[in-house]
Protein backbone atom coordinates (compact mmCIF):
# COMPACT_ATOMS: atom_id res chain seq x y z
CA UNK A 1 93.67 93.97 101.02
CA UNK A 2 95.85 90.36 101.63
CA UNK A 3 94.01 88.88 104.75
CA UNK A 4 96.36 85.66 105.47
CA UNK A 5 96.72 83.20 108.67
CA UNK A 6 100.39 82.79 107.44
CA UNK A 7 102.99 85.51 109.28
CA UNK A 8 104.98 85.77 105.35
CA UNK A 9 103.64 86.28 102.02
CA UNK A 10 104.92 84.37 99.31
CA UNK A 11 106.93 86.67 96.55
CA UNK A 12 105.96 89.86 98.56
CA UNK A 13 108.27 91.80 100.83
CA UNK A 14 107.23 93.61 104.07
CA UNK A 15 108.33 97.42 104.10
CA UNK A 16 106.29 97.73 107.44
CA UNK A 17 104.73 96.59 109.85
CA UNK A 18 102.26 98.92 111.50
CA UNK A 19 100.77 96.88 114.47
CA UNK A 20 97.92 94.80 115.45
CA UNK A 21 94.48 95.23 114.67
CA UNK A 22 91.19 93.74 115.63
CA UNK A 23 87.64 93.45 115.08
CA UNK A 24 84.52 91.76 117.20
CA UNK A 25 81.13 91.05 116.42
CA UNK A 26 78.38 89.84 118.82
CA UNK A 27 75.06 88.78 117.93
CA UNK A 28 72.37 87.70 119.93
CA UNK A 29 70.96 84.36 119.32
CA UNK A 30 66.84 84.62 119.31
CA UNK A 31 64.76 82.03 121.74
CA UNK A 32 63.05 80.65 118.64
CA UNK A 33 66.87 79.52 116.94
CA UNK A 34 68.17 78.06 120.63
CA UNK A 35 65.02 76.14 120.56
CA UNK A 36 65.64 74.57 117.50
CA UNK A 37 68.92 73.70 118.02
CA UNK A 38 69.13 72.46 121.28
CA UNK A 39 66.28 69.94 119.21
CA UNK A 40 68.41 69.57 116.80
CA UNK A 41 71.46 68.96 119.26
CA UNK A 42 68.89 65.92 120.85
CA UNK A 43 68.18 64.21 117.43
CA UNK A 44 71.29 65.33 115.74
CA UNK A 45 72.25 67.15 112.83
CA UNK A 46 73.60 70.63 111.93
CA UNK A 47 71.79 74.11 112.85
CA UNK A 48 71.48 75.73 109.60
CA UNK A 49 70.45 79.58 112.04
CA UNK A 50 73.87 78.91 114.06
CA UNK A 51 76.00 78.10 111.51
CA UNK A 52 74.31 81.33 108.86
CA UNK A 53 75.23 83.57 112.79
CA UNK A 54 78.76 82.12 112.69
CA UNK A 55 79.30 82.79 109.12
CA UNK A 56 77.82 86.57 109.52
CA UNK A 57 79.90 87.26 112.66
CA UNK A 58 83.17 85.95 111.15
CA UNK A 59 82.50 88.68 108.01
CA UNK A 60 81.89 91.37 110.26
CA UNK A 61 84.51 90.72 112.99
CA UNK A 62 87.20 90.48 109.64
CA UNK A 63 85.84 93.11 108.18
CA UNK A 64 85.99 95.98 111.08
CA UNK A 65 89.76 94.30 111.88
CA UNK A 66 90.65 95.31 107.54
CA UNK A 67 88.83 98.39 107.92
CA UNK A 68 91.13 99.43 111.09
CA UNK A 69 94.43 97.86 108.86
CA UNK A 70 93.35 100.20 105.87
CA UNK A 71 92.85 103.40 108.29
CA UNK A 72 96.35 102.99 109.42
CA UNK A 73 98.17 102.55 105.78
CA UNK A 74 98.63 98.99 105.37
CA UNK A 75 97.80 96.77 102.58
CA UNK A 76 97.66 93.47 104.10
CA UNK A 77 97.43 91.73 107.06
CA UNK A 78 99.19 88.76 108.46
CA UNK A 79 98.71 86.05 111.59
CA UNK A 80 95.00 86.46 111.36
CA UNK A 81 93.30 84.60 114.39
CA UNK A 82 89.52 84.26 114.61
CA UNK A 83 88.40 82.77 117.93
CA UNK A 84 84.28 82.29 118.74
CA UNK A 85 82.78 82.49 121.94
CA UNK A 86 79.80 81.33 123.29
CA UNK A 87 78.53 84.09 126.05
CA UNK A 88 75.41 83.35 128.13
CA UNK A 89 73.95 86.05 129.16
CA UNK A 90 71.87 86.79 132.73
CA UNK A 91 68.49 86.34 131.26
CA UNK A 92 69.11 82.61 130.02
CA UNK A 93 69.86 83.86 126.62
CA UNK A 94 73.04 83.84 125.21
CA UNK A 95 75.14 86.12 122.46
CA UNK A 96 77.48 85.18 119.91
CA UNK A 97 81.29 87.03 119.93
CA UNK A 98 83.74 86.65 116.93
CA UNK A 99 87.34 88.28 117.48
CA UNK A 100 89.40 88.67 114.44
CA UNK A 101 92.87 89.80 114.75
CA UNK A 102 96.26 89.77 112.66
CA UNK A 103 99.22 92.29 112.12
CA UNK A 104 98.43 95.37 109.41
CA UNK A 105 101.54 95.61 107.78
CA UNK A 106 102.57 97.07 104.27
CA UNK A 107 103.63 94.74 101.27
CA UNK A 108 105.36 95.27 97.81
């Protein structure tokens, strides 16, 4: 499966496009990792636990959006997006959401 930002391929043709496609993740952030960071956001430096959740929510989200390309016939997508979001939640805590979505289309 071609997974691409760009809305062409280079050297490929598209035979069809077969419409949008999507996938989330959200994963809750323990206490223990907001602790730590919002330390390490005082003294500076990069949260190794945040940026290990980003990575993991990015695979799943683009994962789950391929998965829904590939269950409609296509062999690529196009115009990927990935936004994060940040989502506090009533209890103080707060969750981690990753939306990946592109165009499933068919190449040759």
């Amino acid at each position: 499966m071609i997974v691409t930002t760009t809305s062409t391929l280079q050297d490929k043709t598209i035979t069809e496009y077969k419409g949008v496609v999507s996938g989330e993740a959200i994963l809750g952030a323990n206490i223990f990792r907001d602790f730590f960071a919002g330390i390490r956001d005082i003294v500076g430096g990069r949260s190794a636990a945040y940026e290990q959740s980003l990575r993991e929510a990015k695979d799943i989200a683009i994962k789950e959006m391929v998965d829904a390309a590939e269950s409609m016939g296509a062999n690529a997508v196009i115009g990927v997006d990935i936004d994060y979001e940040n989502i506090t939640v009533g209890n103080g805590g707060s969750m981690l959401m990753v939306a990946a979505s592109g165009t499933a289309i068919v190449v040759r």
